[in-house]
Protein backbone atom coordinates (compact mmCIF):
# COMPACT_ATOMS: atom_id res chain seq x y z
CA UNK A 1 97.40 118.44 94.90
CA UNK A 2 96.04 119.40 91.67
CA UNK A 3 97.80 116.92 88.82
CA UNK A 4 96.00 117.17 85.62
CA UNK A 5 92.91 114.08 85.38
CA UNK A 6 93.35 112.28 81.97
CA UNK A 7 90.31 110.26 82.28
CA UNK A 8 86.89 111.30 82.16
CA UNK A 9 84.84 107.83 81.82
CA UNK A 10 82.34 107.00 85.11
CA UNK A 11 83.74 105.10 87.37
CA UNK A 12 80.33 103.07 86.94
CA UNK A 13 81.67 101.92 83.48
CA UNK A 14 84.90 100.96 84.32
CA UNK A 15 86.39 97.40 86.01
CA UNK A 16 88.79 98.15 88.49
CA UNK A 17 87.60 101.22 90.09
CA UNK A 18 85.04 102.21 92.81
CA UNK A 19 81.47 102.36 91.07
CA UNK A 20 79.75 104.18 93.93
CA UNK A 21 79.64 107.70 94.78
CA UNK A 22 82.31 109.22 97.63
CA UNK A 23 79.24 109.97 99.26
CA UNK A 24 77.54 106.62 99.57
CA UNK A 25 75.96 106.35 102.58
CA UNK A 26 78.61 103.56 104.00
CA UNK A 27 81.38 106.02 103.12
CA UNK A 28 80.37 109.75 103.05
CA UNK A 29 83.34 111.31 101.87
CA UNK A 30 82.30 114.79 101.96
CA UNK A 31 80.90 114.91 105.32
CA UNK A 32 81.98 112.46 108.17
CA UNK A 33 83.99 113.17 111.11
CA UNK A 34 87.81 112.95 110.05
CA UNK A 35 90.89 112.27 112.33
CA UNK A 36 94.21 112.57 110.68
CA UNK A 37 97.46 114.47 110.66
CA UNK A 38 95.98 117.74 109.57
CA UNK A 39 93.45 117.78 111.97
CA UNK A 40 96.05 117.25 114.99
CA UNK A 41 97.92 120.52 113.46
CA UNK A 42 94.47 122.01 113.40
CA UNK A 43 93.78 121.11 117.02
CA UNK A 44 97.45 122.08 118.07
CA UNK A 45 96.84 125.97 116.49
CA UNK A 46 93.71 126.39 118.29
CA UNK A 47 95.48 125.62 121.42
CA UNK A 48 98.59 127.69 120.92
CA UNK A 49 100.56 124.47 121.02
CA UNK A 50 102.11 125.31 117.81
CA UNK A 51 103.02 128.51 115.86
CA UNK A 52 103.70 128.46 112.34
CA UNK A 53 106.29 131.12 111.22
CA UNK A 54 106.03 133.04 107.83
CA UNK A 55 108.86 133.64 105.27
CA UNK A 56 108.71 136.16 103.12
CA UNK A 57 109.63 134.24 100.02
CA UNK A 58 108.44 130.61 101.15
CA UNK A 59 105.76 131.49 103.13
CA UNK A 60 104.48 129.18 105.17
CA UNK A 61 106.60 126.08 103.59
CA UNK A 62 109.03 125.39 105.70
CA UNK A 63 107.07 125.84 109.32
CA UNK A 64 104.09 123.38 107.72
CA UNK A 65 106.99 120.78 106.77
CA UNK A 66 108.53 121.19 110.09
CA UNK A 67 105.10 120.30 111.55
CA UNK A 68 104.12 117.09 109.57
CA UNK A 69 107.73 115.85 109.90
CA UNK A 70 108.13 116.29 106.24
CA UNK A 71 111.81 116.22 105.39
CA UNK A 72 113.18 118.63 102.88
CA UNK A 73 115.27 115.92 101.24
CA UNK A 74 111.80 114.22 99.77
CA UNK A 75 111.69 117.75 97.69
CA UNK A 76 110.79 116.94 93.62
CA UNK A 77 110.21 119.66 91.50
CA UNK A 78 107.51 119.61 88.36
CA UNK A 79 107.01 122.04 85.43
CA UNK A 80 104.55 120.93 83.67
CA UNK A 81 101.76 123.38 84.12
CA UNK A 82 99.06 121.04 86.06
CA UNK A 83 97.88 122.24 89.00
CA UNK A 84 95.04 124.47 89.51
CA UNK A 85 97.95 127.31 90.15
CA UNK A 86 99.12 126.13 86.61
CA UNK A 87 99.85 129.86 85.91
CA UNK A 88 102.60 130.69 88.16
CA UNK A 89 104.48 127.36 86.63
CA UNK A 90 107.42 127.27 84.36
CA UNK A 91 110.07 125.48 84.02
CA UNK A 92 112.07 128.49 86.40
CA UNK A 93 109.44 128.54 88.28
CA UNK A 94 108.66 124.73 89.17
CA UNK A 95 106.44 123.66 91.78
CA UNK A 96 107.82 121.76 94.40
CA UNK A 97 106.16 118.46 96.21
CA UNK A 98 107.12 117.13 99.59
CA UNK A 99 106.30 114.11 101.24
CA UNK A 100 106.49 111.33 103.96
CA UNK A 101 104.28 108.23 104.06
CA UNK A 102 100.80 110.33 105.01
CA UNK A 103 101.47 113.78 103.90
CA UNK A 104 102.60 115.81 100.77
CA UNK A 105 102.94 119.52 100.56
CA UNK A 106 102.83 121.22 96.99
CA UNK A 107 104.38 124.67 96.84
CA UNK A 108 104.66 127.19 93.74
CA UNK A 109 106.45 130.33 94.73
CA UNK A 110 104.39 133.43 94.67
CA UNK A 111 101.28 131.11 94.62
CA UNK A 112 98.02 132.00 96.99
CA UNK A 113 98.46 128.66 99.33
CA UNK A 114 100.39 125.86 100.36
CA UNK A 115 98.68 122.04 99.22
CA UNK A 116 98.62 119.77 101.48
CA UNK A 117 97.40 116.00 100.87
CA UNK A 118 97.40 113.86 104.12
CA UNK A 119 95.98 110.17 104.52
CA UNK A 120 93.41 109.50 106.50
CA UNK A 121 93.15 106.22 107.99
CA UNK A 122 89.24 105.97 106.93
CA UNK A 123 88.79 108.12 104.09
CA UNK A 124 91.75 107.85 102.34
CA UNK A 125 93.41 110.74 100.51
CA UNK A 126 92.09 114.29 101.72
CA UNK A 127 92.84 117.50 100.41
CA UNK A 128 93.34 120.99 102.43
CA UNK A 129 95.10 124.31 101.54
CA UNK A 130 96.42 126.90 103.86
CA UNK A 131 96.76 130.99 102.45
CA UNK A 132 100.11 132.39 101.84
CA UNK A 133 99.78 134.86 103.60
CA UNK A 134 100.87 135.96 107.31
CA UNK A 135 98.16 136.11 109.65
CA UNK A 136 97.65 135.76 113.29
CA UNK A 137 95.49 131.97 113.19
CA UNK A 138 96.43 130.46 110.36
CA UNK A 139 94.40 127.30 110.04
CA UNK A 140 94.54 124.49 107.16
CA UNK A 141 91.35 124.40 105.70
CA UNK A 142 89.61 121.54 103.78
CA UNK A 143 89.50 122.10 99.71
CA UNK A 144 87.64 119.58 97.60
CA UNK A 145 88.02 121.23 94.68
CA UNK A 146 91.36 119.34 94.12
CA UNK A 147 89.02 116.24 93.29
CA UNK A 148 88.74 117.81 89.99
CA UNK A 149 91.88 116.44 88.94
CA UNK A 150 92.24 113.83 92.00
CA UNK A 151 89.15 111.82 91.38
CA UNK A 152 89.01 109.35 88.09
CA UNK A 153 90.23 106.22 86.66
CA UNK A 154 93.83 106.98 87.12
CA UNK A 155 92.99 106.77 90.82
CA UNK A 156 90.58 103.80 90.98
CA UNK A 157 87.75 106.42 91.37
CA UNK A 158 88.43 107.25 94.56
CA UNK A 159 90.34 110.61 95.78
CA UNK A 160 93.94 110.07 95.68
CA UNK A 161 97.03 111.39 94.55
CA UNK A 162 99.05 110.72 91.26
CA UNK A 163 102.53 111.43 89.39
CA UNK A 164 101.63 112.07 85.67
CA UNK A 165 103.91 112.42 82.89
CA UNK A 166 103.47 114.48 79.89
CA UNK A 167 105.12 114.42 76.36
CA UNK A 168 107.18 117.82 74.67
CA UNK A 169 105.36 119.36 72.20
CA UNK A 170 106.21 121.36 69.55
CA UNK A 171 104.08 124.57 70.45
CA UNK A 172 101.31 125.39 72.43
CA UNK A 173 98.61 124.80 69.76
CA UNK A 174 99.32 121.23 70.44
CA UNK A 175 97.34 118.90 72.82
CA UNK A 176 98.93 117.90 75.74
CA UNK A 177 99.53 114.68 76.42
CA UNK A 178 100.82 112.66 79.33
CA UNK A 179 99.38 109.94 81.42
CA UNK A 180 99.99 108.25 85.02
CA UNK A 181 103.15 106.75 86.59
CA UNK A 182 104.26 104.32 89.01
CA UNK A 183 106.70 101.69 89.62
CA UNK A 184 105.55 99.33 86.52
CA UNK A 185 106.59 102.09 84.12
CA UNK A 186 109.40 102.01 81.79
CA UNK A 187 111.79 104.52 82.68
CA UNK A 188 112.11 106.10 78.98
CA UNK A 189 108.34 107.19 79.82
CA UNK A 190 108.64 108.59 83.40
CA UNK A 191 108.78 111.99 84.22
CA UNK A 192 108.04 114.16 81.54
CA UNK A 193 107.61 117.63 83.35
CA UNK A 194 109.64 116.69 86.16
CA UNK A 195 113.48 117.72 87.00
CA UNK A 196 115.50 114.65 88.00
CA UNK A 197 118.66 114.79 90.18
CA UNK A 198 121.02 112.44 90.52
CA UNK A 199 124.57 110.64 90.60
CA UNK A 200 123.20 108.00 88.48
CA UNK A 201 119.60 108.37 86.84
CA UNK A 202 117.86 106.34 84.09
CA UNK A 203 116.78 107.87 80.89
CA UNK A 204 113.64 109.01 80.74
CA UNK A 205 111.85 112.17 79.70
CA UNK A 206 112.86 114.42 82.93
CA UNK A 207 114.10 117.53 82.31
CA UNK A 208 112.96 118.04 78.95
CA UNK A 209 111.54 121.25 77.45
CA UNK A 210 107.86 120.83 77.30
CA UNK A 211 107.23 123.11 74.01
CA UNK A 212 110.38 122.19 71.21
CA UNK A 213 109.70 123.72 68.29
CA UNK A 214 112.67 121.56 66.69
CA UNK A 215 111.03 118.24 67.92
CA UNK A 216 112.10 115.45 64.85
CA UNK A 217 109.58 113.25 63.91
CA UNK A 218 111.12 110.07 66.33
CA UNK A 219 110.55 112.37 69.58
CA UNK A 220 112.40 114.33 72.00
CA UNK A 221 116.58 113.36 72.57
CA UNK A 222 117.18 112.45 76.36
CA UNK A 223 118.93 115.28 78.36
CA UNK A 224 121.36 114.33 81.09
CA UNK A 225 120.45 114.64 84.62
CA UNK A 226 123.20 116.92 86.50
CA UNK A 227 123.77 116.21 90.25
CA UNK A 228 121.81 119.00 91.79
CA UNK A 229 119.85 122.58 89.89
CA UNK A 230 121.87 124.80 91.43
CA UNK A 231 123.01 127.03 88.44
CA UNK A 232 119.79 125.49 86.01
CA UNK A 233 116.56 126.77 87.93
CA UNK A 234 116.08 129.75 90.36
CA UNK A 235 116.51 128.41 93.57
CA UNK A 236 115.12 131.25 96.11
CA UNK A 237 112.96 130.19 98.07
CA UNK A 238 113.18 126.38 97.61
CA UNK A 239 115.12 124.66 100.73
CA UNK A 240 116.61 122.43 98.64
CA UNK A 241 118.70 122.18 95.37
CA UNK A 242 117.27 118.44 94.19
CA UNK A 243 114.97 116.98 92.52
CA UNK A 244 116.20 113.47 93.46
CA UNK A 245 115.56 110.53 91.89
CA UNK A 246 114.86 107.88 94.45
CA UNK A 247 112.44 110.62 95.89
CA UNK A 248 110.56 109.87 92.58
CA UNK A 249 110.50 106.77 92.04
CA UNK A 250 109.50 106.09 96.09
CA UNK A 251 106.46 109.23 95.30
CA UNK A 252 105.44 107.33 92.14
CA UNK A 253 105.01 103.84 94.23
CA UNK A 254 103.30 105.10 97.08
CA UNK A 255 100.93 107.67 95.07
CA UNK A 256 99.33 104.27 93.35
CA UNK A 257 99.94 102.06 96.62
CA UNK A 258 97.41 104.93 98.37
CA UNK A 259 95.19 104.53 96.08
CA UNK A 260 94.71 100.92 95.79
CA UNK A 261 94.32 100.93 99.51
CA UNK A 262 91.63 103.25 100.07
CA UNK A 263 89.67 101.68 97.29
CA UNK A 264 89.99 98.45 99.09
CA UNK A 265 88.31 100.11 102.58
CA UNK A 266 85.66 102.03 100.42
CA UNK A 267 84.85 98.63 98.65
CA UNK A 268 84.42 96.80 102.05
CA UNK A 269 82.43 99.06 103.70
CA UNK A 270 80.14 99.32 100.31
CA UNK A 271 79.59 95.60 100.69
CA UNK A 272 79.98 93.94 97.46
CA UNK A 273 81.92 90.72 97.66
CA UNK A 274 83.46 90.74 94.02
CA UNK A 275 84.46 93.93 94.37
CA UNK A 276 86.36 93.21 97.46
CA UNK A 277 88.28 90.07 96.48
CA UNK A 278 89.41 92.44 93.39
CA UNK A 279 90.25 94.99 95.29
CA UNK A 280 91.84 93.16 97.92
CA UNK A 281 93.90 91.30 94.97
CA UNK A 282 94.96 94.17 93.05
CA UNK A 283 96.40 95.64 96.34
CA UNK A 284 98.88 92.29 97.54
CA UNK A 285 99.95 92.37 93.61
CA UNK A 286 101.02 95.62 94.00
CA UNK A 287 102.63 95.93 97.35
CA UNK A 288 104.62 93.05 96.10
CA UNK A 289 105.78 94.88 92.84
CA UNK A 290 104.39 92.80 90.68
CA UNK A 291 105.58 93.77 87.04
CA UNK A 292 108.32 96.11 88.68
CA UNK A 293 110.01 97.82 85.74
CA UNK A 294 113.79 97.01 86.19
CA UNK A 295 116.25 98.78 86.59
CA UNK A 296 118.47 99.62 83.69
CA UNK A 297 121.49 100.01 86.00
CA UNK A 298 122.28 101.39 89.61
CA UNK A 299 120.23 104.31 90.45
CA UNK A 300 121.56 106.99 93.04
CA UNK A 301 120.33 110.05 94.35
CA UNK A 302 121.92 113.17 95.84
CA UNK A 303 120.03 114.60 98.33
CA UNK A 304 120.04 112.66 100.89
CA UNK A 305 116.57 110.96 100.74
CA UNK A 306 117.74 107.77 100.22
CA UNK A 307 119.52 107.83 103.56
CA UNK A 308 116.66 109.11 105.85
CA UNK A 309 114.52 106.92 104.14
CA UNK A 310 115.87 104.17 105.02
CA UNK A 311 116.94 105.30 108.45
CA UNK A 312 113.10 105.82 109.01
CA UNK A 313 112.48 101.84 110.02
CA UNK A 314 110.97 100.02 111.55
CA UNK A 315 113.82 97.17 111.98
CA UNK A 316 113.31 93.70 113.10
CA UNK A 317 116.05 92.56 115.86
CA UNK A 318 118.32 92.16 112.84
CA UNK A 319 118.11 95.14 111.68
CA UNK A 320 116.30 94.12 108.60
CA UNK A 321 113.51 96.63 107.01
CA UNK A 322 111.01 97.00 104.75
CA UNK A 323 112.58 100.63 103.50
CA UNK A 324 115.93 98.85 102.45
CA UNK A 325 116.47 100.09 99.40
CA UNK A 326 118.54 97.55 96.55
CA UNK A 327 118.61 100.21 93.37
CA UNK A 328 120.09 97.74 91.06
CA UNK A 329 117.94 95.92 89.89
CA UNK A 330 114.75 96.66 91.64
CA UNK A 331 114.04 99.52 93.51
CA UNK A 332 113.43 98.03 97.54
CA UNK A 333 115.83 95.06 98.95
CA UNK A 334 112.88 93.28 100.29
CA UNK A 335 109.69 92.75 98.05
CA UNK A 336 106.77 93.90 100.05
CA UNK A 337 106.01 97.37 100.29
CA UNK A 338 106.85 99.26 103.32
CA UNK A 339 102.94 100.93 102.90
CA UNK A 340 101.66 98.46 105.01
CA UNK A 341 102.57 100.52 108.15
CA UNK A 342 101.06 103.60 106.50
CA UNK A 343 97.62 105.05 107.91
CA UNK A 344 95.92 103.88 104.63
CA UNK A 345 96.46 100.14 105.28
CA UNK A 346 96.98 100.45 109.08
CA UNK A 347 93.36 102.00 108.74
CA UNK A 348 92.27 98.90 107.08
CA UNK A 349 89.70 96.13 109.13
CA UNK A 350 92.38 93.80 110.36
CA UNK A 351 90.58 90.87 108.46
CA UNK A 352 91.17 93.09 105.38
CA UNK A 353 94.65 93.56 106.48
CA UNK A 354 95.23 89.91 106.91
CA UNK A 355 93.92 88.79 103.71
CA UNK A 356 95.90 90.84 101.59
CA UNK A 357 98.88 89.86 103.41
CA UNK A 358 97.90 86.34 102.90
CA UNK A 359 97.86 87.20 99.01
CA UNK A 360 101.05 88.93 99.15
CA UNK A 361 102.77 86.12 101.00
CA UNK A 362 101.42 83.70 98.50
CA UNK A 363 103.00 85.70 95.90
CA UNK A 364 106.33 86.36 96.89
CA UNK A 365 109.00 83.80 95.73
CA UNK A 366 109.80 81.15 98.31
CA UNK A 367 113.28 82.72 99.43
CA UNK A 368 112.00 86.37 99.62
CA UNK A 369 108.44 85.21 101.62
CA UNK A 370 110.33 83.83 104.50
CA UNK A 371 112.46 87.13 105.17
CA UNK A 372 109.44 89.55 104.69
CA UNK A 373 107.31 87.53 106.62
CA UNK A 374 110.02 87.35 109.73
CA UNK A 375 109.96 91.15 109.26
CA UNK A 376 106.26 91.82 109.15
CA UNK A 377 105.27 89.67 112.45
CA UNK A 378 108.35 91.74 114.13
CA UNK A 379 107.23 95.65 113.31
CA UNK A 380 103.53 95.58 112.00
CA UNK A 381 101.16 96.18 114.68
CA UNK A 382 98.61 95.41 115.39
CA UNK A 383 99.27 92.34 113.55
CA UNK A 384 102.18 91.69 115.50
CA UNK A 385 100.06 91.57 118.58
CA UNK A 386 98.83 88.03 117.19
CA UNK A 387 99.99 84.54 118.74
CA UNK A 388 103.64 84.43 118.55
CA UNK A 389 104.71 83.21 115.92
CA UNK A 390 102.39 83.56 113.70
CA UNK A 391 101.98 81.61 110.39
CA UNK A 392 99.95 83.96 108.03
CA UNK A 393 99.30 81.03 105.80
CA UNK A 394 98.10 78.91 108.43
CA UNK A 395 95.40 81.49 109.31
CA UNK A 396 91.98 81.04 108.23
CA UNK A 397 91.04 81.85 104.41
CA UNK A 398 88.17 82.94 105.35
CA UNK A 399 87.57 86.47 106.67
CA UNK A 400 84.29 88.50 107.79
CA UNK A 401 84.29 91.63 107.02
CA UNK A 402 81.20 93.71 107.96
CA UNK A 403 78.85 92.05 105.93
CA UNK A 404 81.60 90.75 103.66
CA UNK A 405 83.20 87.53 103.32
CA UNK A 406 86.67 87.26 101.48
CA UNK A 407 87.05 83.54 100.40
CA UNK A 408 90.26 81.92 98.63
């Protein structure tokens, strides 16, 4: 998807981070069989199951959302010029990312494709591109070149996506600088580069201009968010007027969530036991929002993503869910992230699966584990296909996995 790479460092001399090759021979990124949402559109083309229809201004956009299930309401629009079709980028001309749980879809009008990131439940974070341009068979097509920018520390060394942030500067002589966001991050230093929508939106750096001539010494003065762009950015071509802010701050978590979990399957089938038990730790701290920025006061959006997010499920008989939003003062109601039913931990050995569950449980504050853990056993399969009920911390703390065992 083609956001600038801040670190160049081996991952063999960082802690933290994968510190084998993609292409080890237990992982073979670059070359093993793949089955994922892109290659069921793939298959679905070649059959004539599916036609995707070309606009003249959009291209291919809104047929390729339509296809992953990729609602126009997740739209969030950047301008920082980071993305190997950094040329046709400005701050009128924004690119635009779209996303569910397993897919986003990067558009730049007049660009040469459509980006399109999808998890796969083995490999993690893949990267394909389809032409902008009409043709009888279109096909998506795989493109490692993103790993330029979608490989390095910032991503635990493995390939995965990333919302970076990048400071005004006071003319293009002047080194760019930015750095990687997620939901730890004090607002004041999120989304430099980006446009943020919104009824009610923190203060931050979106929707700053990125060269200010005028800068004073203490930094760039906060600009107010405005409910929608109509009126502030050429809209043709975009389906949607917002760059919302829950969309953001949802992006930000699960760009870093992915991440964390595809180093975790990498490090498992690479066999190193340390390794693991990090990985496998950093990953239940996470999905349980540890050191969760909060919020400065009640955050709402405009566009509508907040509602179909949350109307996305899955509900236990009481309707409770892990995509409840609270947007006071923390971003979800419930304090386990709802990317545990995503392909990337789904994908996961179930022993792997269990133990960071265990972890996360462990974590959680007494009142908060006993809700998340009546939801989990009710809508996480195949977890949920366990003895009835099941008592996560009862389980074993011992798991195999291949060669691997995680110990507590």
């Amino acid at each position: 998807m083609g956001l600038l790479a801040l670190a160049t460092a081996t991952a063999g001399q960082r802690v933290g981070a994968f510190g084998a090759s993609r292409d080890h021979e237990a992982i073979q990124y670059s070359t093993a069989p793949v089955t994922n949402a892109v290659t069921v559109i793939n298959e679905r083309l070649q059959r004539g199951d599916l036609a995707l229809t070309f606009e003249p201004v959009s291209g291919y956009l809104g047929a390729v959302l339509a296809a992953f299930g990729v609602p126009i309401e997740s739209q969030v629009l950047v301008y920082s010029q980071t993305s190997f079709q950094a040329r046709r980028i400005s701050e009128n001309n924004p690119r635009a990312v779209y996303f569910n749980d397993s897919v986003a879809v990067g558009f730049v009008r007049g660009g040469d494709i459509l980006e399109i990131a999808v998890q796969d439940p083995r490999q993690g974070m893949l990267f394909y591109t389809i032409p902008q341009a009409p043709a009888a068979a279109p096909v998506l097509t795989r493109n490692d070149k993103c790993l330029s920018c979608h490989l390095s520390w910032d991503t635990r060394a493995v390939p995965g996506p990333f919302v970076l942030t990048v400071f005004p500067r006071k003319s293009d002589a002047d080194y760019a600088n930015g750095f990687q966001v997620d939901h730890r991050s004090p607002f004041a230093d999120r989304w430099g580069g980006w446009y943020v929508t919104g009824a009610r939106v923190p203060t931050s750096m979106g929707n700053l201009r990125l060269l200010q001539p005028k800068m004073a010494a203490s930094g760039p003065r906060p600009v107010a968010a405005k409910a929608s762009l109509d009126g502030v950015v050429d809209l043709k071509g975009y389906p949607s007027a917002f760059s919302d802010v829950v969309a953001l701050m949802v992006l930000e978590h699960q760009t870093h969530a992915t991440n964390l979990m595809t180093r975790a399957g990498w490090e498992t089938r690479a066999g190193d036991p340390a390794q693991v038990r990090e990985a496998v730790d950093e990953l239940a701290d996470y999905l349980t929002f540890k050191d969760e920025a909060t919020l400065p006061h009640p955050i709402k959006g405009t566009s509508g993503f907040t509602e179909w997010f949350a109307a996305m499920g899955p509900k236990d008989t009481v309707g409770r869910s892990l995509r409840q939003f609270d947007l006071t003062t923390r971003m979800m109601r419930y304090p386990l992230s709802y990317m545990i039913y995503s392909a990337g931990f789904t994908g996961l050995p179930e022993a792997v699966q269990q133990a960071v569950l265990l972890r996360a449980f462990d974590k959680l504050a007494a009142g908060d584990r006993a809700v998340v853990k009546e939801i989990v056993r009710e809508t996480l399969r195949p977890l949920s296909l366990m003895a009835d009920p099941v008592d996560f911390r009862a389980q074993p703390r011992e798991f195999l996995v291949g060669p691997v065992f995680i110990r507590e």
